[in-house]
Protein backbone atom coordinates (compact mmCIF):
# COMPACT_ATOMS: atom_id res chain seq x y z
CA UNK A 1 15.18 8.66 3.71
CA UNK A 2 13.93 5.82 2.08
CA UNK A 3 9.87 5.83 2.61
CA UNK A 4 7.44 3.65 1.04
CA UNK A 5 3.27 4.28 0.96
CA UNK A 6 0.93 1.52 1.01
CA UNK A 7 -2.61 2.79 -0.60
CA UNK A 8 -3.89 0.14 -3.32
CA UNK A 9 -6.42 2.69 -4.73
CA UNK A 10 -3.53 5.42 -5.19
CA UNK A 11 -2.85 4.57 -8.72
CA UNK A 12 -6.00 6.65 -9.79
CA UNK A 13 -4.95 9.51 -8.32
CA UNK A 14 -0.76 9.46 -9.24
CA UNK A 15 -1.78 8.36 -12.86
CA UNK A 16 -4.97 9.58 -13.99
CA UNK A 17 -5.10 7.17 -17.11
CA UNK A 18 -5.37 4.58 -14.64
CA UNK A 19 -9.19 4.80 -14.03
CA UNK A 20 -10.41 3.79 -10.80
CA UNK A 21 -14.52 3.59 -9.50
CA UNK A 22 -14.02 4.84 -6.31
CA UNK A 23 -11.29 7.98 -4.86
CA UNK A 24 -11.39 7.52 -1.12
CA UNK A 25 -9.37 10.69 0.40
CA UNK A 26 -6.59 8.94 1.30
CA UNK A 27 -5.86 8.32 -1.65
CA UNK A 28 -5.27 11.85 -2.40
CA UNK A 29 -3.96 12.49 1.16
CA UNK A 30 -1.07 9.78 0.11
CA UNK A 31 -0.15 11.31 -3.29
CA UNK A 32 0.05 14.66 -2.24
CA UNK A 33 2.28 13.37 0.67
CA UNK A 34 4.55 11.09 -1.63
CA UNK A 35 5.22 14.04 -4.27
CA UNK A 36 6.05 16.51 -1.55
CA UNK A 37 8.87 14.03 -0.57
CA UNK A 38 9.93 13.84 -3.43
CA UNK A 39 10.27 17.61 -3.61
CA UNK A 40 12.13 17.17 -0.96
CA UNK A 41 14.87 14.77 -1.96
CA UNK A 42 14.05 11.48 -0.15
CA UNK A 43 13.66 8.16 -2.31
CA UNK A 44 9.17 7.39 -2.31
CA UNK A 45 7.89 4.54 -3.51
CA UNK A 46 4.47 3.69 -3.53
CA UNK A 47 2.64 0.39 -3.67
CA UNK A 48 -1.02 0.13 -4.82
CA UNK A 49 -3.35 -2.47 -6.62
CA UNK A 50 -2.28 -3.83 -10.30
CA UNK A 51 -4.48 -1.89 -12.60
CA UNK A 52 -2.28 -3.43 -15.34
CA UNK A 53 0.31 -0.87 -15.08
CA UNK A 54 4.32 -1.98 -15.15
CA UNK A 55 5.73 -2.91 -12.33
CA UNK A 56 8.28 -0.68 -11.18
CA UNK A 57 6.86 2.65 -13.32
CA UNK A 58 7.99 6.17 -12.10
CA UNK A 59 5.28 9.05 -12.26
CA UNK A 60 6.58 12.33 -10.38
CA UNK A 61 9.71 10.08 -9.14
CA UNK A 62 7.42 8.01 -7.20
CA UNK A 63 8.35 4.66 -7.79
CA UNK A 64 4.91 2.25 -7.87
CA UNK A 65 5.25 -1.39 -7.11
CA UNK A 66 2.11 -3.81 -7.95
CA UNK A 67 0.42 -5.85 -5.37
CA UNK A 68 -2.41 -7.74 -7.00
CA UNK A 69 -4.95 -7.00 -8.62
CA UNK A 70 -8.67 -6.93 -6.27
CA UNK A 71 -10.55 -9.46 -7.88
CA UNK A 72 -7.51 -12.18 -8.63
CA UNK A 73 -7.35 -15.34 -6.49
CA UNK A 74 -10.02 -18.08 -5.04
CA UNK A 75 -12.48 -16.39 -2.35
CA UNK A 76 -11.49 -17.48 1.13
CA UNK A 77 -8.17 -18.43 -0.44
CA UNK A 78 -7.17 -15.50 -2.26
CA UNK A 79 -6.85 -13.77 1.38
CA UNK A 80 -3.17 -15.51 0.99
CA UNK A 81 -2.31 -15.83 -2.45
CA UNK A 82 -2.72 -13.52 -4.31
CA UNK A 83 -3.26 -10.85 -1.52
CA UNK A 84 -0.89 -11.65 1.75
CA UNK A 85 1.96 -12.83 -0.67
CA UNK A 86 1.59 -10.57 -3.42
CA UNK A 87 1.37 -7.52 -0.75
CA UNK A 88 4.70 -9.10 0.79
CA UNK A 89 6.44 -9.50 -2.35
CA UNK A 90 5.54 -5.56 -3.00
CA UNK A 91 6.64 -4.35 0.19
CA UNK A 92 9.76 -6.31 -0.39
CA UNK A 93 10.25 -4.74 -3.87
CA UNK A 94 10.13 -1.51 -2.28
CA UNK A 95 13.01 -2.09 0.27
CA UNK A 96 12.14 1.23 2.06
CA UNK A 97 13.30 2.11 5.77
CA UNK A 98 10.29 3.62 6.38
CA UNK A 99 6.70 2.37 5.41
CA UNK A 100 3.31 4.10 5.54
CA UNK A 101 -0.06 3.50 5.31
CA UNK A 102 -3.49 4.54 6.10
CA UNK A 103 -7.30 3.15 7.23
CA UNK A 104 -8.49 0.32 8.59
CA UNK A 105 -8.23 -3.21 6.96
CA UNK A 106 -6.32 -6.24 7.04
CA UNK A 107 -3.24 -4.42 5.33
CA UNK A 108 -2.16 -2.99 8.68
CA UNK A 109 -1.79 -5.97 10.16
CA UNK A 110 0.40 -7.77 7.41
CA UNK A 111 2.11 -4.51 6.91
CA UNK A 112 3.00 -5.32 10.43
CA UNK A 113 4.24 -8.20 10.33
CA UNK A 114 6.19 -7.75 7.26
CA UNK A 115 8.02 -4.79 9.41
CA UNK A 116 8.76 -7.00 12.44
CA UNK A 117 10.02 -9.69 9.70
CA UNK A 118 12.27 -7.65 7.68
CA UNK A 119 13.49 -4.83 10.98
CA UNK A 120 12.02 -2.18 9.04
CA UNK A 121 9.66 1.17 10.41
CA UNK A 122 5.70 1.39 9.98
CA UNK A 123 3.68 4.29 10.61
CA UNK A 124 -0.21 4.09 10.66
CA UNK A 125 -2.28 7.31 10.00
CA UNK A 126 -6.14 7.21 11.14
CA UNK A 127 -7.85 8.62 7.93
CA UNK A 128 -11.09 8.80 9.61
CA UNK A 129 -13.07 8.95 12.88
CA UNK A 130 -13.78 5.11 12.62
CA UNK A 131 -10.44 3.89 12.30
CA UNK A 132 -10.11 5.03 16.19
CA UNK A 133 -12.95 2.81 17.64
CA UNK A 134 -13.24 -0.97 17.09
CA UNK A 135 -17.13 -1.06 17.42
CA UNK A 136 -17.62 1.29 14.47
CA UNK A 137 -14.83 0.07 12.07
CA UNK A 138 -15.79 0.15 8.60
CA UNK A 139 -14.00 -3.15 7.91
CA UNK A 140 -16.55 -5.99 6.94
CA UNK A 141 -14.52 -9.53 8.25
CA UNK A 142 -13.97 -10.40 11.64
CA UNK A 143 -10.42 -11.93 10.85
CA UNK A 144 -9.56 -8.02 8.82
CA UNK A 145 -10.85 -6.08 12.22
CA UNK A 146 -8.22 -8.64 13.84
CA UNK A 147 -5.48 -8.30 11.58
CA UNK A 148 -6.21 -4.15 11.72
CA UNK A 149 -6.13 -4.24 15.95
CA UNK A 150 -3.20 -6.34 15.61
CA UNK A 151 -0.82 -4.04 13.20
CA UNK A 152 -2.06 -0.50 15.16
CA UNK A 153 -1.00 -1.85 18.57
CA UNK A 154 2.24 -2.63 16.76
CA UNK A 155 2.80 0.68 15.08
CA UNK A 156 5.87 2.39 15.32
CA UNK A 157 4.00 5.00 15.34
CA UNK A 158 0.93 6.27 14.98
CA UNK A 159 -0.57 9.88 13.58
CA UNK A 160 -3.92 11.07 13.65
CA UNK A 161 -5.80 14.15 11.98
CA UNK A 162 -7.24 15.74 14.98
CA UNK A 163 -7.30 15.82 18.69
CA UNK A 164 -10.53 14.15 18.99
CA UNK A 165 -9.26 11.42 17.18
CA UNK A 166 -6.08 11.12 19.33
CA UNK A 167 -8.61 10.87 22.57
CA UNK A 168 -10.99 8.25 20.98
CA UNK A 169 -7.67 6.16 19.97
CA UNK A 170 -6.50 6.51 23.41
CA UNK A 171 -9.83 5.64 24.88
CA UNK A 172 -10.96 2.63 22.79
CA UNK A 173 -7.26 1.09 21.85
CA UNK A 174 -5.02 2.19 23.90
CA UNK A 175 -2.73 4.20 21.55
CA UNK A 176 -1.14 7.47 21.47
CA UNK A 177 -1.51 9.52 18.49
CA UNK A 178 0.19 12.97 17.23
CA UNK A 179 -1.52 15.47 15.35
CA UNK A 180 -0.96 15.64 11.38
CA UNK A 181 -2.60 17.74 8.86
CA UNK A 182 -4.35 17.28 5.96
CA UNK A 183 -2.32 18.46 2.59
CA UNK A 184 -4.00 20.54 -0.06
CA UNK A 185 -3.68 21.12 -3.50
CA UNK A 186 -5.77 23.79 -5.24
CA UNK A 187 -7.80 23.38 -8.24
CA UNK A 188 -7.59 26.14 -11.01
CA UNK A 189 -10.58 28.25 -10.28
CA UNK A 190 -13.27 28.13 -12.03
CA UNK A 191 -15.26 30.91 -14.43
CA UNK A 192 -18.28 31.45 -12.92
CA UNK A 193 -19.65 29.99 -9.69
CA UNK A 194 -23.08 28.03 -11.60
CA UNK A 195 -23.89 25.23 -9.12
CA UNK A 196 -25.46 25.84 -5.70
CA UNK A 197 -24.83 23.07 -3.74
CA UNK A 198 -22.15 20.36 -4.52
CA UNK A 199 -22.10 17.01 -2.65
CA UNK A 200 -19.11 14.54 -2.89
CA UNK A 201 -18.07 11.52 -1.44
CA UNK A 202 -18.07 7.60 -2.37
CA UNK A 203 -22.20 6.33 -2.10
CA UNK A 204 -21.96 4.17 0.97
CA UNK A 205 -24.24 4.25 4.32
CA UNK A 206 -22.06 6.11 6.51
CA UNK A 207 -21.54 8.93 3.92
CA UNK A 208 -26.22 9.49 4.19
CA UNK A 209 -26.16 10.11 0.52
CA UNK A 210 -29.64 9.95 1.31
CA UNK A 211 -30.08 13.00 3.48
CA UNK A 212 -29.49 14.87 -0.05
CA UNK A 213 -32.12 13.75 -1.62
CA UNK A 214 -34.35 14.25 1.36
CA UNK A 215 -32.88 18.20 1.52
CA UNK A 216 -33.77 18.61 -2.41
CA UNK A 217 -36.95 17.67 -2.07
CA UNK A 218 -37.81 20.65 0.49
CA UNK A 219 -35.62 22.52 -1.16
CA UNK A 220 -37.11 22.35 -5.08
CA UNK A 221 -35.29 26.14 -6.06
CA UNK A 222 -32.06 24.96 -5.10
CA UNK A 223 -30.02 22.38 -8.01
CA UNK A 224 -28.14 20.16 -5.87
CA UNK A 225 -25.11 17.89 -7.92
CA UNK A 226 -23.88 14.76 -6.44
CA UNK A 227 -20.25 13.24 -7.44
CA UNK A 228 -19.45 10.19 -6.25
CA UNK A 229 -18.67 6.49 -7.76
CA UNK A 230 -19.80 3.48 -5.66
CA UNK A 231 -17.15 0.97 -3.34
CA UNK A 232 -17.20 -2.81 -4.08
CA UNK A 233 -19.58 -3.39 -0.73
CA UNK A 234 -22.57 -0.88 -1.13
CA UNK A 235 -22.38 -1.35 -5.14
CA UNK A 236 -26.40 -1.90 -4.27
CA UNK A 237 -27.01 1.76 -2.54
CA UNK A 238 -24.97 3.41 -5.34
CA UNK A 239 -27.72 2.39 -7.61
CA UNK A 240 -30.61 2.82 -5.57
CA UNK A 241 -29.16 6.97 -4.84
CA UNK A 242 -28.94 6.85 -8.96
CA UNK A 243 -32.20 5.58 -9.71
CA UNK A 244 -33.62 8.19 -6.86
CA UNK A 245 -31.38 11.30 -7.64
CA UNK A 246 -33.06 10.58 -11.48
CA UNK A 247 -36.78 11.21 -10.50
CA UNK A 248 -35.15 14.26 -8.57
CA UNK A 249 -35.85 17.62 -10.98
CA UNK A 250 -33.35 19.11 -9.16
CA UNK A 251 -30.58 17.21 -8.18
CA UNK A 252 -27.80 16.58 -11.07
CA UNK A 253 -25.98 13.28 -10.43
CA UNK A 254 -22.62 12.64 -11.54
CA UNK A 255 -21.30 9.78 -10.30
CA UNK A 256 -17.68 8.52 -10.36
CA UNK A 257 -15.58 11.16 -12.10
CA UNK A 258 -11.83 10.91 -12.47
CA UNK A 259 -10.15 12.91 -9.63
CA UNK A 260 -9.22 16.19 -11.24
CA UNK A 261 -12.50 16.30 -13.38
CA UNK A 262 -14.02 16.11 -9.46
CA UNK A 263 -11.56 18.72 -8.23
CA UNK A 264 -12.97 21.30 -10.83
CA UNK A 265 -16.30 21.09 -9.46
CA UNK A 266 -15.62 22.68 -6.33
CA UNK A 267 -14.66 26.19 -7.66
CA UNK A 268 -18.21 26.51 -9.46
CA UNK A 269 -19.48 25.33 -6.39
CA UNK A 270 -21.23 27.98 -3.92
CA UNK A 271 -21.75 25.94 -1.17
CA UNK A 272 -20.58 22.47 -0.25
CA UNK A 273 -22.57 20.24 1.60
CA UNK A 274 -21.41 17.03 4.14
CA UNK A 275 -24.18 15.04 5.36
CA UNK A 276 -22.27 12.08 6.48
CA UNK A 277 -22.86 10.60 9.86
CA UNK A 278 -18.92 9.90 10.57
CA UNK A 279 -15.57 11.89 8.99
CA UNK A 280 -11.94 12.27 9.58
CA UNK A 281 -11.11 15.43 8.69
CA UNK A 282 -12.31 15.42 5.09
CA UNK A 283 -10.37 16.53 1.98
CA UNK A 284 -13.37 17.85 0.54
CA UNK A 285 -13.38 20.97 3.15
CA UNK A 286 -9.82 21.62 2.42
CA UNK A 287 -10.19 21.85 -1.60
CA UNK A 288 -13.49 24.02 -1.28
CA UNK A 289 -12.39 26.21 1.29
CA UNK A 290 -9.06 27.06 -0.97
CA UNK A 291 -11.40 28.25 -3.14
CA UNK A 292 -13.28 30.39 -1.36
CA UNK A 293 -16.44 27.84 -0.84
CA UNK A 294 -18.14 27.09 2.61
CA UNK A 295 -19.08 24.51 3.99
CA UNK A 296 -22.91 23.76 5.36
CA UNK A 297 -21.80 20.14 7.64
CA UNK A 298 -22.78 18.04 10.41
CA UNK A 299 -19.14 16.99 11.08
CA UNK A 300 -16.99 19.91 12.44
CA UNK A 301 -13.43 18.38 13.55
CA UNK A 302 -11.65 19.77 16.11
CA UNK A 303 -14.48 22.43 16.32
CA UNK A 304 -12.74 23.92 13.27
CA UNK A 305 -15.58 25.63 11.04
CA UNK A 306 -17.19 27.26 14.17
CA UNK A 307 -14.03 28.87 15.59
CA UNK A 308 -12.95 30.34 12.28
CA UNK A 309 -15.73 30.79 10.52
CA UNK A 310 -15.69 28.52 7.30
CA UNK A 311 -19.70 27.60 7.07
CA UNK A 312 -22.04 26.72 9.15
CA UNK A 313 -22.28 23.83 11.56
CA UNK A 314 -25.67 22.29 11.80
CA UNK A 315 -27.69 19.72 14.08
CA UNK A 316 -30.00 18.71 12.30
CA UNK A 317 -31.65 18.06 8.40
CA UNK A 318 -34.06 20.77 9.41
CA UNK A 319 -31.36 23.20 10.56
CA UNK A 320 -29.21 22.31 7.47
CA UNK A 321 -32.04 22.84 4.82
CA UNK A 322 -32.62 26.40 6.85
CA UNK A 323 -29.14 27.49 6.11
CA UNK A 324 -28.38 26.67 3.17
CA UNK A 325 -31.87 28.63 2.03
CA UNK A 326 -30.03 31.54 4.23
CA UNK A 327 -26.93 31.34 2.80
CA UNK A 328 -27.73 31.23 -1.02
CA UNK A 329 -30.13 34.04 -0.28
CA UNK A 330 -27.39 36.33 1.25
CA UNK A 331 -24.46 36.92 -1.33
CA UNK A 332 -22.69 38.90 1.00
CA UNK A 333 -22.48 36.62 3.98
CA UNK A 334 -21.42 34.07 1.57
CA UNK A 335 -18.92 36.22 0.06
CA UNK A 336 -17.30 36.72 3.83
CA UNK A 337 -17.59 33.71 4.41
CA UNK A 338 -15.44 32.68 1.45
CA UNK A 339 -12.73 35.29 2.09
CA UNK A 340 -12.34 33.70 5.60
CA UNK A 341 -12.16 30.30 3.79
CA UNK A 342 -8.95 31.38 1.82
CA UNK A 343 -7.39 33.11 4.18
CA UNK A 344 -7.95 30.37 7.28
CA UNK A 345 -6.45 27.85 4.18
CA UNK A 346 -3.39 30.32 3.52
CA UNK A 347 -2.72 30.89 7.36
CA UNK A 348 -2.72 27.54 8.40
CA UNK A 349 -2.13 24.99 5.70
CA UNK A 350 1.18 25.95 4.24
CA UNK A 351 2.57 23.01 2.99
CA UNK A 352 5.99 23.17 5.09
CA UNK A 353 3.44 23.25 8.54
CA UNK A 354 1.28 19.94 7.48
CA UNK A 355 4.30 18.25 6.46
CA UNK A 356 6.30 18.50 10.02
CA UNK A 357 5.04 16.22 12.06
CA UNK A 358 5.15 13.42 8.91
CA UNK A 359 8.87 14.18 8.59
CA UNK A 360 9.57 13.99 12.45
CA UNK A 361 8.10 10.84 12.62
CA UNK A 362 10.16 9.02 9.82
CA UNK A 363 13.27 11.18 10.72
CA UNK A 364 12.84 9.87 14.85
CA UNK A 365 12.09 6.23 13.10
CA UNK A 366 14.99 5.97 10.39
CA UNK A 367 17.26 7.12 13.51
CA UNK A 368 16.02 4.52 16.18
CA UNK A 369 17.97 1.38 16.48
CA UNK A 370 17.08 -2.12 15.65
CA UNK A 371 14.11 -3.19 17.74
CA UNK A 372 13.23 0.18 19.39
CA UNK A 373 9.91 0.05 20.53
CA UNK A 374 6.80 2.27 19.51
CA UNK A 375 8.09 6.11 19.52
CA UNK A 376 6.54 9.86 19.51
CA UNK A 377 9.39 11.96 20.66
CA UNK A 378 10.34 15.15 19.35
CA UNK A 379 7.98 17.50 16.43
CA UNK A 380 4.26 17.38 15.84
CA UNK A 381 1.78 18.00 18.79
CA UNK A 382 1.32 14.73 20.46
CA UNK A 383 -2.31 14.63 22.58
């Protein structure tokens, strides 16, 4: 098969030279995905922002086509040149049967109709718990919420990354969703473990940055690091957290670091932390927990960390500061807890599992003929 990805902050992640200021998980989701086609003999191609690379370079045999670059064009004008036509011209570069993209914004909807234009496939993937309900969208423009509606009704199909996301889509647009997992790729492991709590995640509101300075303050024994750069929206609360987090004794901010340099972090890490108010399923808990580190969280999807034991659910900042003091205090509840960790990771996120129902879906769409409507039959669990 023929697929292409859409993801214009990929190029960070596939090329590390390429320096980006913010790594959104998706962003690793679709680069893992892309190279494990590739491993599998099917032609990827991948289009992301220009970051002044060549148009048309190969890095792991993923092909990368250029869109535009973020801050080209006229305001209110740019929307269509550069962005609708240089997206278009991309997508047209690519000449893929299949293409795939993830989260809300206005690219699902010209993605859309580029498909309908040109006959071709397009599967959507909800990358977080907000991309299945229209009143809590993280998209800022009303005509970009419209565009996004438009192109997910219009899906060819449509995957999700966990049940509770396929009911909310249901409920709030209308759409069916199937079940696809996260991939992981481990970081080496690190020396020693020598941080006690590690927080990551791009600085913006629904992330609560906050909440961590707010636990290391009651918490002034325990050396909390933050690693995160800020998005072009919230560029003002990524400076206020800095500013705060450096009258904080013990709270070591990092800010943006380059994704592997970020991936390192997690095996010196003894407990990772999640204080956002809204997730997917992030890839944070999948790269600690191969590494033997649990998770202390807010946002259990699916139920997952309760049922198999990978941390410690919590309701509360109160409840959260009392167990991470419990946790840190008990070596060998924390060293069960890891083992669990690797072994839930080993049992149920081999690579060939996660990457079924992606591969039914382009397989069911590459065979459809011309015009077939939206389709979920056959592989993955559909809810």
């Amino acid at each position: 098969m023929s697929i292409c990805l859409i993801g214009l902050d990929n190029l960070p992640v596939l090329a590390p030279e390429f320096r980006g200021e913010a790594i959104g998980g998706e962003s690793v989701q679709q680069t893992l995905l892309a190279r494990a086609l590739v491993r599998r003999g099917h032609q990827v191609s991948m289009v992301t922002a220009d970051c002044g690379q060549h148009d048309g370079m190969v890095r792991d045999g993923i092909c990368v086509y250029k869109a535009y670059r973020p801050a080209a064009g006229v305001p209110v004008l740019r929307f269509i040149h550069p962005r609708w036509s240089g997206l278009w011209s991309a997508l047209a570069r690519a000449d893929a049967q299949v293409y795939y993209t993830s989260c809300a914004g206005m690219h699902v909807g010209l993605l859309s109709l580029f498909c309908a234009r040109h006959d071709r496939r397009f599967v959507f993937r909800c990358a977080s718990d907000t991309d299945c309900d229209p009143a809590r969208l993280l998209v800022r423009y009303a005509r970009d919420r419209w565009l996004y509606a438009y192109g997910l009704r219009r899906a060819h199909a449509v995957l999700v990354q966990s049940a509770s996301q396929a009911q909310r889509l249901a409920q709030r647009f209308g759409r069916s969703g199937r079940v696809a997992g996260m991939l992981a790729e481990p970081a080496p492991p690190a020396a020693r473990r020598d941080l006690d709590v590690l927080w990551t995640g791009n600085i913006r509101r629904v992330k609560r940055p906050e909440r961590l300075l707010e636990l290391a303050a009651r918490l002034p024994g325990v050396v909390f690091h933050m690693v995160g750069g800020p998005v072009p929206d919230e560029r003002s609360l990524y400076e206020r957290i800095r500013a705060a987090a450096a009258r904080c004794r013990n709270v070591v901010f990092h800010g943006h670091l380059p994704y592997w340099e970020a991936s390192a972090m997690y095996g010196r890490a003894r407990l990772l932390v999640n204080t956002s108010e809204a997730e997917g399923f992030p890839n944070a808990y999948l790269q600690a927990w191969m590494l033997g580190v649990p998770v202390v969280t807010f946002s259990d999807p699916d139920g997952v960390i309760d049922c198999h034991g990978l941390g410690e659910v919590v309701r509360s900042p109160l409840a959260m500061r009392g167990a991470i003091q419990r946790l840190l205090a008990d070596p060998d509840e924390l060293a069960a807890l890891g083992v669990r960790c690797r072994e839930y990771m080993r049992r149920e996120y081999a690579e060939e599992r996660i990457l079924a129902p992606y591969l039914a879906a382009f397989e069911e769409l590459t065979r459809s003929p011309a015009g077939a409507q939206q389709l979920f039959a056959g592989g993955g669990r559909r809810v």
